[in-house]
Each structure stands twice: as structure tokens, then as C-alpha cells.
Protein backbone atom coordinates (compact mmCIF):
# COMPACT_ATOMS: atom_id res chain seq x y z
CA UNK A 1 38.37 85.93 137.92
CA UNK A 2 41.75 83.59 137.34
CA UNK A 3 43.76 86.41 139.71
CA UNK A 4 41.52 86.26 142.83
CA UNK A 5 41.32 82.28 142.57
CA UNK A 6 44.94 82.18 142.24
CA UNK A 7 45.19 84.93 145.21
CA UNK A 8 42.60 82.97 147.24
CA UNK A 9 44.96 79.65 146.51
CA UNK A 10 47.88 81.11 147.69
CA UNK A 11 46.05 83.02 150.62
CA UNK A 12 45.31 79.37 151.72
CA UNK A 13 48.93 78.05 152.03
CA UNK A 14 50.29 78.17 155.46
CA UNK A 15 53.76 78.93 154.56
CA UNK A 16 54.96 81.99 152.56
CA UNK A 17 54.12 81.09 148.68
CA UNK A 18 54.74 82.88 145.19
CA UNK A 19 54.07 81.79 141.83
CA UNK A 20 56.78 82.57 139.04
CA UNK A 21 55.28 82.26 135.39
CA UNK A 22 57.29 81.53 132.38
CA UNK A 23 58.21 84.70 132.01
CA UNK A 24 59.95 84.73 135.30
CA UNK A 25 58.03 87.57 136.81
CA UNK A 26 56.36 86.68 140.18
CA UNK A 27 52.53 86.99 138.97
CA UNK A 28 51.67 86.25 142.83
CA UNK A 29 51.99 86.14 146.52
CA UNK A 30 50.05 85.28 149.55
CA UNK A 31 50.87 87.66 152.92
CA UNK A 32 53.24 85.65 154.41
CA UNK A 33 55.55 85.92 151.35
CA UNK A 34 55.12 89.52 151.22
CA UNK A 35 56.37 89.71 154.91
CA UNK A 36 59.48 87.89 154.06
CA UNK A 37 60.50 89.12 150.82
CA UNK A 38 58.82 92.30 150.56
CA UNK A 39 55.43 93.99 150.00
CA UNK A 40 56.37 95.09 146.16
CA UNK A 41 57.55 91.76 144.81
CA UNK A 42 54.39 91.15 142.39
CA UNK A 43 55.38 91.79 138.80
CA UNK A 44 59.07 91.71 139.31
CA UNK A 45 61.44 89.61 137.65
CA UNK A 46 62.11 86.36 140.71
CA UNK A 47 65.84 86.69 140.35
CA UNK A 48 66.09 90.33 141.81
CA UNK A 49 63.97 88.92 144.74
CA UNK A 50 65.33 86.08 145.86
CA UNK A 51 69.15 86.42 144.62
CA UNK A 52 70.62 82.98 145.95
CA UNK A 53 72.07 81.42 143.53
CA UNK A 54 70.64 77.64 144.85
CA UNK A 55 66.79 79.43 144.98
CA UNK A 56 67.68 80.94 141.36
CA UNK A 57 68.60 77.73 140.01
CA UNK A 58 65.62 75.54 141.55
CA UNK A 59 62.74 77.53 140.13
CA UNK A 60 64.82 77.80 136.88
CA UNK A 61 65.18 74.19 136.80
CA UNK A 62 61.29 73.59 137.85
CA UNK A 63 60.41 75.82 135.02
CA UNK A 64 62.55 74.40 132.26
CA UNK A 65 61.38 70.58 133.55
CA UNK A 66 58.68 71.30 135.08
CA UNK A 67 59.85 68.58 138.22
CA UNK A 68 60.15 69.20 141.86
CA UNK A 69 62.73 71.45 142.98
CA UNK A 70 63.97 72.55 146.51
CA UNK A 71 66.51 74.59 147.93
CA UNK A 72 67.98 75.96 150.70
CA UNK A 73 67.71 79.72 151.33
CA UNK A 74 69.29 81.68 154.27
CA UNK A 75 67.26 84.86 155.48
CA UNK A 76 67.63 87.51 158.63
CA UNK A 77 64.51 88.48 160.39
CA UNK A 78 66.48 91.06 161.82
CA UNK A 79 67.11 89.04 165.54
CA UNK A 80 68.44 85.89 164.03
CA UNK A 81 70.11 84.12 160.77
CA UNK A 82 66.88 82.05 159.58
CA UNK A 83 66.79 79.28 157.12
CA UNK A 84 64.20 78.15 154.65
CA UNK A 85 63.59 75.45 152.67
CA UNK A 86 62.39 76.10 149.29
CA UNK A 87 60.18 74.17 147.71
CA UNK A 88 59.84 74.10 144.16
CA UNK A 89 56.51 72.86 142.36
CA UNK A 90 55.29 72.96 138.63
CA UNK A 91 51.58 74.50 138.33
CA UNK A 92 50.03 73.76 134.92
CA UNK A 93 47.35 75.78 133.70
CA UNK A 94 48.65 78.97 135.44
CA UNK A 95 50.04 81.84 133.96
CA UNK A 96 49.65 84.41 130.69
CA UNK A 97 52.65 82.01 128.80
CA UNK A 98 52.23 78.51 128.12
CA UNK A 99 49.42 78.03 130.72
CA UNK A 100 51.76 77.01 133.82
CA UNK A 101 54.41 78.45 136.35
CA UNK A 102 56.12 77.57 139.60
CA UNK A 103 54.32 77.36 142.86
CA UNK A 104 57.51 77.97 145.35
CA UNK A 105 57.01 77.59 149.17
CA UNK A 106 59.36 78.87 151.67
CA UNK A 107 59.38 76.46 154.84
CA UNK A 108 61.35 77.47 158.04
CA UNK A 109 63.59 75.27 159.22
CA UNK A 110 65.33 77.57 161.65
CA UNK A 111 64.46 75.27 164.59
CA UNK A 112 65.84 72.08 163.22
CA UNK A 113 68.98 73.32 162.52
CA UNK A 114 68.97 75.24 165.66
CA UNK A 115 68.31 71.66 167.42
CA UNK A 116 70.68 70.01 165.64
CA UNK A 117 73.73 72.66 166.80
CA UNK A 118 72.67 72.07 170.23
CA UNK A 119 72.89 68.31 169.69
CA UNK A 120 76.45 68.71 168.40
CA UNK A 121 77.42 71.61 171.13
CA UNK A 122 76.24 69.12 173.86
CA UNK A 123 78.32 66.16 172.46
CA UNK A 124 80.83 68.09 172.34
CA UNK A 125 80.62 69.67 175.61
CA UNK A 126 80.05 66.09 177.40
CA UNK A 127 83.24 64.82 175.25
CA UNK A 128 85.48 67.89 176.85
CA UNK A 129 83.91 67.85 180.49
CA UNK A 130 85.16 63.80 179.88
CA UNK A 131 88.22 63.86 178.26
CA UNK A 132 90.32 66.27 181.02
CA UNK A 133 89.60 63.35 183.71
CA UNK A 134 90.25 60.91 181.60
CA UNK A 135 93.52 61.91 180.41
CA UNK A 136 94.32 63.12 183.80
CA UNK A 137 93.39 59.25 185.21
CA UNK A 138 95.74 57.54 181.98
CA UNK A 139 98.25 59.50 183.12
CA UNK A 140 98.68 58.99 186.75
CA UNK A 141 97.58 55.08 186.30
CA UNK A 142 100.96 54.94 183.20
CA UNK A 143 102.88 57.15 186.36
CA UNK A 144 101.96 54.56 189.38
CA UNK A 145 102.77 52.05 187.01
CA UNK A 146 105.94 53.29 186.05
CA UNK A 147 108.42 55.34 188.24
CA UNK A 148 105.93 55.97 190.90
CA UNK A 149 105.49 52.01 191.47
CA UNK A 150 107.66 52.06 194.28
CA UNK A 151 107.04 55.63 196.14
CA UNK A 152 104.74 55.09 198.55
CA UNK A 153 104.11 59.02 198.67
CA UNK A 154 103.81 59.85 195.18
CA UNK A 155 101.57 57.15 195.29
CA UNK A 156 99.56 58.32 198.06
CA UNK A 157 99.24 61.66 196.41
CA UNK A 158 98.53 60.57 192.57
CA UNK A 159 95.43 58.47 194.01
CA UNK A 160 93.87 61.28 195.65
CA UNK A 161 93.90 63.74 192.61
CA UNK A 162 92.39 59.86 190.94
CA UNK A 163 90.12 59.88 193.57
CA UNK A 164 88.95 63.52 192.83
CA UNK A 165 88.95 62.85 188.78
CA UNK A 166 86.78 60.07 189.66
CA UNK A 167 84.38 61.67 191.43
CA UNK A 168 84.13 64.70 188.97
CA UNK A 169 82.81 62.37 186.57
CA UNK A 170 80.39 60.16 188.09
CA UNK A 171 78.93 64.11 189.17
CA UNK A 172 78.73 64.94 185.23
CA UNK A 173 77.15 61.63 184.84
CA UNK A 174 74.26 62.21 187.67
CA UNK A 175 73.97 65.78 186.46
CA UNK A 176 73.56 64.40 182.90
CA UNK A 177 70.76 61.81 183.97
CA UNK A 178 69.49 64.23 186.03
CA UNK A 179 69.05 66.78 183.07
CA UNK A 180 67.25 63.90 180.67
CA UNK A 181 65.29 62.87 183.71
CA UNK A 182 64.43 66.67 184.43
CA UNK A 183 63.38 67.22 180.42
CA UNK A 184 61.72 64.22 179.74
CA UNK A 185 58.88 65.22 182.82
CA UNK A 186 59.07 68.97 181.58
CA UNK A 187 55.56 68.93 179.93
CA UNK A 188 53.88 66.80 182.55
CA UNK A 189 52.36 69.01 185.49
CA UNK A 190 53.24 68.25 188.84
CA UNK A 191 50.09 66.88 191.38
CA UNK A 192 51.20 67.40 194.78
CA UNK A 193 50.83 69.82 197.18
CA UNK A 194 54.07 71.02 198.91
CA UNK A 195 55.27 72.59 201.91
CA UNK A 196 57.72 74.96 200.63
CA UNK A 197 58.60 76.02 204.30
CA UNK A 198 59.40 72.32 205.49
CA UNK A 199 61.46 71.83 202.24
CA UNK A 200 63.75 74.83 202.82
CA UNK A 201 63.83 73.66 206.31
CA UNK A 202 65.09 70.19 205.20
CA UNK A 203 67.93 71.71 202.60
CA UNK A 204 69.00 74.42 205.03
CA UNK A 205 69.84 71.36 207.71
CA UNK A 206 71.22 69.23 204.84
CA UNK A 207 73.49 72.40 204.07
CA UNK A 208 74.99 73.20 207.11
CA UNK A 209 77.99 71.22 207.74
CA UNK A 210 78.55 72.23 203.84
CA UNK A 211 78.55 76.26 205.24
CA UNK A 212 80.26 75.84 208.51
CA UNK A 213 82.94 74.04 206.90
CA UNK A 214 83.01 77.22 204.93
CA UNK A 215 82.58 79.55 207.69
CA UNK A 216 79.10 81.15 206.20
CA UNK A 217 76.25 81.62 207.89
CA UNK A 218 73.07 79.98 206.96
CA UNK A 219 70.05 81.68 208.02
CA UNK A 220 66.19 81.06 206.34
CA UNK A 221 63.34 83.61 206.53
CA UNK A 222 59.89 82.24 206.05
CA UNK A 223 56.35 82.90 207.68
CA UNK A 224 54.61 81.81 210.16
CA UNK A 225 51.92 79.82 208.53
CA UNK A 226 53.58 76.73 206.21
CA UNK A 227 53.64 78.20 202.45
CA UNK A 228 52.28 75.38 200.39
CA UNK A 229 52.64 74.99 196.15
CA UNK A 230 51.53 72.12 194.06
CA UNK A 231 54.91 70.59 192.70
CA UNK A 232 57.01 68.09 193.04
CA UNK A 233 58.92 67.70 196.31
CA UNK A 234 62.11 66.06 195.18
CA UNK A 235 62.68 68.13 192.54
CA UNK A 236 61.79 71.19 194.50
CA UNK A 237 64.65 70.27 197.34
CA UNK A 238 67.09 69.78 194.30
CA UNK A 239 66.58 73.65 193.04
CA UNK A 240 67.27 74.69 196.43
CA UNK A 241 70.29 72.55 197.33
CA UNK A 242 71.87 73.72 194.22
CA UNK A 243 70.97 77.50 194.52
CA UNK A 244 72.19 77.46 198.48
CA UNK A 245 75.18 75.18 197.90
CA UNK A 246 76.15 77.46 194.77
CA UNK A 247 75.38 80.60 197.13
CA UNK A 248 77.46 78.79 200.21
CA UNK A 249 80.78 77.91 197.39
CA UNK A 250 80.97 81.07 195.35
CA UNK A 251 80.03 83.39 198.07
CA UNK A 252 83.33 83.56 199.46
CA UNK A 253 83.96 82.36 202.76
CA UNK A 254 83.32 83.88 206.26
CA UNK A 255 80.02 85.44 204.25
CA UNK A 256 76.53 84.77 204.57
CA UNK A 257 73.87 83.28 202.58
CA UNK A 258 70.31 84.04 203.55
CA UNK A 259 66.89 82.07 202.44
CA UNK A 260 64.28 84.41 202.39
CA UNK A 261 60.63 83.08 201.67
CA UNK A 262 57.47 84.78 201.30
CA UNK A 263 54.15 84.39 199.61
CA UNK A 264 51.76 86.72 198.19
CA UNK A 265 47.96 86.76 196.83
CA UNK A 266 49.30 88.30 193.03
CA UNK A 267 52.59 88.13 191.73
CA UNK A 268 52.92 89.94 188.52
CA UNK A 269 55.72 87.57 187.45
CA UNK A 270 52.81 84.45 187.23
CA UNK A 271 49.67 87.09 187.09
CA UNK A 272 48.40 85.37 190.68
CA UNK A 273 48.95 83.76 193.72
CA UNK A 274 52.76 83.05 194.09
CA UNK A 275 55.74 81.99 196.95
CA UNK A 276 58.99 83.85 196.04
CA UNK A 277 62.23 81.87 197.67
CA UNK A 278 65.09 84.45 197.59
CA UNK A 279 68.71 83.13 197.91
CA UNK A 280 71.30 86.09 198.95
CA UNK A 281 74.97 86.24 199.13
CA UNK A 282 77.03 88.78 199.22
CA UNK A 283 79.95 87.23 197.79
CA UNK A 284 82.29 88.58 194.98
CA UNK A 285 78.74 88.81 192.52
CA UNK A 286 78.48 88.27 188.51
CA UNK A 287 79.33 90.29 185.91
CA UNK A 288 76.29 91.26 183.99
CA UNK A 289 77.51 89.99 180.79
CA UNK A 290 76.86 86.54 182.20
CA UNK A 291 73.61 86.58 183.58
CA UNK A 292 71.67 85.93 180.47
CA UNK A 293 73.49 82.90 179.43
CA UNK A 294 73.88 81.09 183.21
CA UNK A 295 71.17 78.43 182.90
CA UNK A 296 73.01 77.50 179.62
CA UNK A 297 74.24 73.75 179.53
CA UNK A 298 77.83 74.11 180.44
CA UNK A 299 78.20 77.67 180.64
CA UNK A 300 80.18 78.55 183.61
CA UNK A 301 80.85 82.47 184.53
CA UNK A 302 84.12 81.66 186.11
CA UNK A 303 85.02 78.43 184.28
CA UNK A 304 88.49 77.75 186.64
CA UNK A 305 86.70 78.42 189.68
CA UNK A 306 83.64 76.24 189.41
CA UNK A 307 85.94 73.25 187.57
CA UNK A 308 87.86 73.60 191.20
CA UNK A 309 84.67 73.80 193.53
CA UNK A 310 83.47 70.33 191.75
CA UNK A 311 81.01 72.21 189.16
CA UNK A 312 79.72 70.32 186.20
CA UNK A 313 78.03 73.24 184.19
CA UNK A 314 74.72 71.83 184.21
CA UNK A 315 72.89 72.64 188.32
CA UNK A 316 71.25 75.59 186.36
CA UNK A 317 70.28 74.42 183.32
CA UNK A 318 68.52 71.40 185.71
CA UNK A 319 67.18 74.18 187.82
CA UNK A 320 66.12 76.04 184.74
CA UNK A 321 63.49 72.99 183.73
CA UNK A 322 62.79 72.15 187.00
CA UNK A 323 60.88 75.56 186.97
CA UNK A 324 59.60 75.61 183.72
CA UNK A 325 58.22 72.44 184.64
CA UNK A 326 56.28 74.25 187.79
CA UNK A 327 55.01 77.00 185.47
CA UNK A 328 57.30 79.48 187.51
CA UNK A 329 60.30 82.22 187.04
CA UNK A 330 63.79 82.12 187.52
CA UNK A 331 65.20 85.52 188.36
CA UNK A 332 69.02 86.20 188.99
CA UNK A 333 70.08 90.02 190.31
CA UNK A 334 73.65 90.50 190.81
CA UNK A 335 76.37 92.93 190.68
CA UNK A 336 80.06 92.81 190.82
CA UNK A 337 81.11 93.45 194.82
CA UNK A 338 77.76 93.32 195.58
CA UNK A 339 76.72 89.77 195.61
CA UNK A 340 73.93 88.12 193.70
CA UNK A 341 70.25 86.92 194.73
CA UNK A 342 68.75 84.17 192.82
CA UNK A 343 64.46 84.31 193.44
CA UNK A 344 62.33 81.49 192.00
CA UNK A 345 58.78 82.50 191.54
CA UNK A 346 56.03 79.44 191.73
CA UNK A 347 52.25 79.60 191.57
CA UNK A 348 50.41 78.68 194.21
């Protein structure tokens, strides 16, 4: 009778949950414990289940006091390094010795410290993508004031490369607003319908003195009949002027970048209606290793390169939530010598 109350108690807890007796045996545990530890850990002594030293010494110390406990306990679920926090409570009136044992509840906590990395790999990241333009500015500004103060061409020279600095970071800036800006609307559906066809239209235009001053070829595909999503219009334009202008700059010059839409009554990739906007180069490509990790804040497949075309690091992560945002895919194909094709997938 006490066993299947105590099983149906722990069966009831959300997290994974074992009770260690004053013996030190584990007398129970619900499923989700089982899952994590083991199915076989009922009757065996806690310490050559759990094994952390920290875990050992909470329930040890929850037994002996019978106060709160908690610890931290690091786990592998086989794709990942998990973390749990272990929470140590004093039962009374539970057990076969001295009528009480220790209720401890594994919480995961994977996700918080996963956030709180990312917090510190984006400060970090802003701090570097600010620092070489800095530095580069303090110097040149200590050079005209110094032994450049009377060369007019050194002069001349150092406030271009300023000039350049400069703009590099007001363009981290606006990516960076445009990144909290993207995030903070990522939940919130847009409400408008869309021509897809006139917005290509409008970036391909916008994008042309970029690609004849780079000798490509801009050409767009589409149907006949306007191809119309519900989304947002702006934000739309701004995943296609970076895809195109990314396509036009790494694409190599004298090359071609083609916009290719279409739209079609089931697209496996949203299970219904969809538009698919293909962008194809057939530049110098990616290396495969990369593609996973290019939407990635700051992650940059040919770091020199894109630092020299004026890249911040961040048009695909924006791009990236922009989509999300529209319920839609992001696909990127690419091979090296072969070029690369970027296709975003919305719903219509």
C-alpha cells in the first residue's frame, strides 16, 4: 500500500525524482528518473548512481540534517553535455529506517546555461567586430595628429581608410538593431498580403548598379500571374537584398546571379501551398563544412573576404528570423566550384 502511494507520488512529479532512505539505497523512482539514470537504479546504493561528488554530498547532507540541499550535476544525453540542478528535499514519514528519506529532483537547466553562453559569445563578438575599427580610427587620428599633420597626401589617404572604419561600424550597428528589431517581432505573425513578384522586382532594380559595377548579370524568373504571401513587405525586401547582394559580392565577378520564383499548390517543406524564391550563383561556392553554421551570429565562411566586402556577420542570422517569423524554410545548396543557391520557402 505505502510503495504504490509513494510510486503514484513520484509518478506525479514533472521532473525526474528518486527517493534515497536512510539507508542510502534508492527505495524509488518515477519514469523520468529511470530514463536518465537508468532503468535498474531501485534498491541500489545512491552513490554508485549518481557518482558526482557535489550530488553525493547534497543528499548526504539532506539526510544527516534533514535541510534543503541542491546541486549541480552534469549529464550527456548522448547529442549534448546537459546540466541539472539537483534538488535536495527531506521526506519524513518515508522509508523502512527512521520513517523519512530524501526526495531529490533533477531539473534541466541545459537551456539557461546554453542562453547565457550565447549572451557572453555575442558580447564578445560585438566587442571584437568594434574594437579592430576602433583601434584602427585611434591610430590614424594619433598619426594625422602627429607626423602626418602636415602631408596633405598621407592625410588624404588615412581619412579614407577613417572613412571606411567608420562606415563598417555604423553597418554593425544597423545590423545589430536590425537583429533585436527582427527577434523582438519573431513570435508575432505577419497580416499582410504581399506581392512577392513586385518585391523581387523592386530589389532586383535596387541591385543593379550594385551588379554592373561588378560586371554580373542580374536576371529574375517569376510567373506570369503576381505570386502573393501574407508577410511583411519590408522585411521580405530585406531577405532578398541581402541574399542577391551576398550572391552579386561573393559570386565572383563577370558571373551571374539569377532570381528564380515559382509557386506551387503543396510544398512538402511547409506541408501546403508555398512560393519558393531561388537565388543562384555560380561563383567560387561553400565548403560543406560551413553550411550548417552560416545563419550563426557572426559566423563568416571566409572571414577575410567578407570583413573586405563590408560584411558584418549578422545578414543571415537577420534573414534566418525573418523566416522563422513567416513560418517558412531557409535552404542553402552549394558546392565548391560549383556555386551555391540559397531558396526560401513561404506559405502562401
Amino acid at each position: 500500500m505505502m510503495d504504490d502511494l509513494i510510486s503514484g507520488f513520484l509518478a506525479a512529479v514533472p521532473l525526474p525524482a528518486l527517493l534515497v532512505d536512510q539507508t542510502e539505497r534508492i527505495i524509488a523512482a518515477n519514469p523520468e528518473a529511470r530514463t536518465l539514470l537508468g532503468q535498474q537504479i531501485t534498491g541500489r546504493h545512491f552513490a554508485t548512481i549518481l557518482r558526482q561528488p557535489t550530488v553525493l554530498d547534497a543528499i548526504e547532507a539532506a539526510l544527516r540534517d534533514k535541510r534543503p540541499h541542491q546541486a549541480r550535476m552534469l549529464a550527456n544525453d548522448g547529442a549534448q553535455d546537459t546540466s541539472y540542478d539537483v534538488i535536495c528535499r527531506y521526506v519524513n514519514g518515508i522509508g523502512a529506517v527512521q520513517g523519512g528519506a530524501v526526495l531529490a529532483s533533477f531539473q534541466d537547466v541545459t537551456h539557461l546555461e546554453q542562453a547565457v553562453q550565447m549572451r557572453r559569445d555575442f558580447v564578445a563578438n560585438v566587442s571584437h567586430e568594434l574594437r579592430t575599427p576602433l583601434t584602427a580610427l585611434m591610430g590614424f587620428i594619433e598619426t594625422l595628429r602627429g607626423p602626418a599633420r602636415d602631408d596633405p597626401a598621407a592625410r588624404d589617404r588615412f581619412l579614407a581608410i577613417m572613412e571606411g572604419e567608420a562606415g563598417r561600424m555604423n553597418r554593425l550597428v544597423g545590423d545589430l538593431l536590425s537583429l533585436n528589431r527582427v527577434e523582438s517581432e519573431e513570435r508575432v505573425r505577419p497580416k499582410d498580403q504581399v506581392n512577392l513578384t513586385g518585391t523581387l522586382e523592386e530589389t532586383i532594380t535596387s541591385l543593379r548598379p550594385l551588379a554592373e559595377g561588378a560586371e554580373v548579370q542580374l536576371s529574375l524568373a517569376a510567373p506570369e500571374e503576381p505570386v502573393f504571401v501574407i508577410g511583411d513587405a519590408d522585411q521580405l525586401r530585406q531577405v532578398f537584398t541581402n541574399l542577391i547582394e551576398n550572391a552579386i559580392k561573393y559570386g565572383g565577378r563577370g558571373g551571374r546571379v539569377d532570381a528564380v520564383l515559382s509557386a506551387s499548390d503543396r510544398d512538402p517543406a511547409v506541408r501546403g501551398p508555398a512560393a519558393r524564391v531561388q537565388v543562384i550563383d555560380k561563383g567560387p561556392g561553400i565548403d560543406p563544412v560551413h553550411l550548417p553554421r552560416l545563419t550563426e551570429r557572426f559566423y563568416r565562411a571566409d572571414n577575410h573576404r567578407s570583413r573586405e566586402l563590408g560584411g558584418t556577420g549578422l545578414g543571415l542570422a537577420i534573414v534566418k528570423h525573418i523566416i522563422n517569423r513567416h513560418r517558412g524554410r531557409l535552404r542553402v545548396e552549394s558546392e565548391l566550384g560549383q556555386g551555391s543557391v540559397f531558396t526560401v520557402i513561404l506559405p502562401r
